[in-house]
Protein backbone atom coordinates (compact mmCIF):
# COMPACT_ATOMS: atom_id res chain seq x y z
CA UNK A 1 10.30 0.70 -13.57
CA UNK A 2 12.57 -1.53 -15.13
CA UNK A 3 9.82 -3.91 -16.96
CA UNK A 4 8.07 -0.85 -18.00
CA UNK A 5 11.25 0.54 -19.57
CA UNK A 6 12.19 -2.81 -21.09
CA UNK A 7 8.43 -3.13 -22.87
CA UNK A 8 8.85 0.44 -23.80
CA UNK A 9 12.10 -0.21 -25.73
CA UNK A 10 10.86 -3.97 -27.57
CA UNK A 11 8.16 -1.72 -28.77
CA UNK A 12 10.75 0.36 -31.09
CA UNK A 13 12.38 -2.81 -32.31
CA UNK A 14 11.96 -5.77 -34.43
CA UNK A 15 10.93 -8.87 -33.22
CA UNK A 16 14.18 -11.32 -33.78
CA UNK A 17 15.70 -8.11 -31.19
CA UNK A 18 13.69 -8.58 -28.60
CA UNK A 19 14.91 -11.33 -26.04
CA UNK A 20 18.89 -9.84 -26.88
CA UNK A 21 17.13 -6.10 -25.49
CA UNK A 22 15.49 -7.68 -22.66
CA UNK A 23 18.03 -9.66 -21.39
CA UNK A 24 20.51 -6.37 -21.77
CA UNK A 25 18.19 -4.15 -19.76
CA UNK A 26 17.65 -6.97 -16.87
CA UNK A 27 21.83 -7.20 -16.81
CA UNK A 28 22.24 -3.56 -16.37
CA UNK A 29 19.94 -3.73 -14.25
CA UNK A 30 21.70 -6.79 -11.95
CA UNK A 31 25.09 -5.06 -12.39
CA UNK A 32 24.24 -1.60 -10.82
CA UNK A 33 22.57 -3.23 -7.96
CA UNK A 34 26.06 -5.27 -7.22
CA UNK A 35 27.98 -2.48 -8.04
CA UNK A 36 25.85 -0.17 -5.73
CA UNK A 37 25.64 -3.06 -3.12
CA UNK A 38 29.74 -3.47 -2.78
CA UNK A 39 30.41 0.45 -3.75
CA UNK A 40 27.81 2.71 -3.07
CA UNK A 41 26.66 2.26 -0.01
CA UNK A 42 30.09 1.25 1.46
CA UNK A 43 31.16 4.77 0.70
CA UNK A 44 27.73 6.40 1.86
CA UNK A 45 27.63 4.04 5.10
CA UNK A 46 31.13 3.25 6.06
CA UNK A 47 33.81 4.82 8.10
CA UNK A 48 34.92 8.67 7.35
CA UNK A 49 37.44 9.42 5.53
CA UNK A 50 39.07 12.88 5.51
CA UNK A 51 35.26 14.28 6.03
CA UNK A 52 34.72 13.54 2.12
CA UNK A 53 32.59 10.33 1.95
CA UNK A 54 31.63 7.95 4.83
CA UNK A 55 29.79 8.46 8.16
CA UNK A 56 30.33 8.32 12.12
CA UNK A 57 26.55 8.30 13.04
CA UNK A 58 26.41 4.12 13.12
């Protein structure tokens, strides 16, 4: 999904643009999986909490 959405986007640009948008979209993309990866699924997967975030089925 990413690669389609980075082709999708160099389309709408000019040329001299197009490695600067690539490389941005392939960052985001890198930095939400870390950030998911040490955040997201530590508050999805890990201990309870005052019943707001977390999870005692493991």
């Amino acid at each position: 999904m990413q690669a389609g959405f980075v082709c999708y986007e160099v389309g709408f640009i000019q040329s001299k643009n197009v490695i600067s948008v690539a490389i941005e979209n392939i960052l985001t993309f890198v930095i939400t999986t870390l950030v998911y990866c040490f955040l997201g699924f530590a508050l999805m997967f890990g201990p309870t909490h005052l019943g707001i975030f977390g999870t005692n089925y493991w």
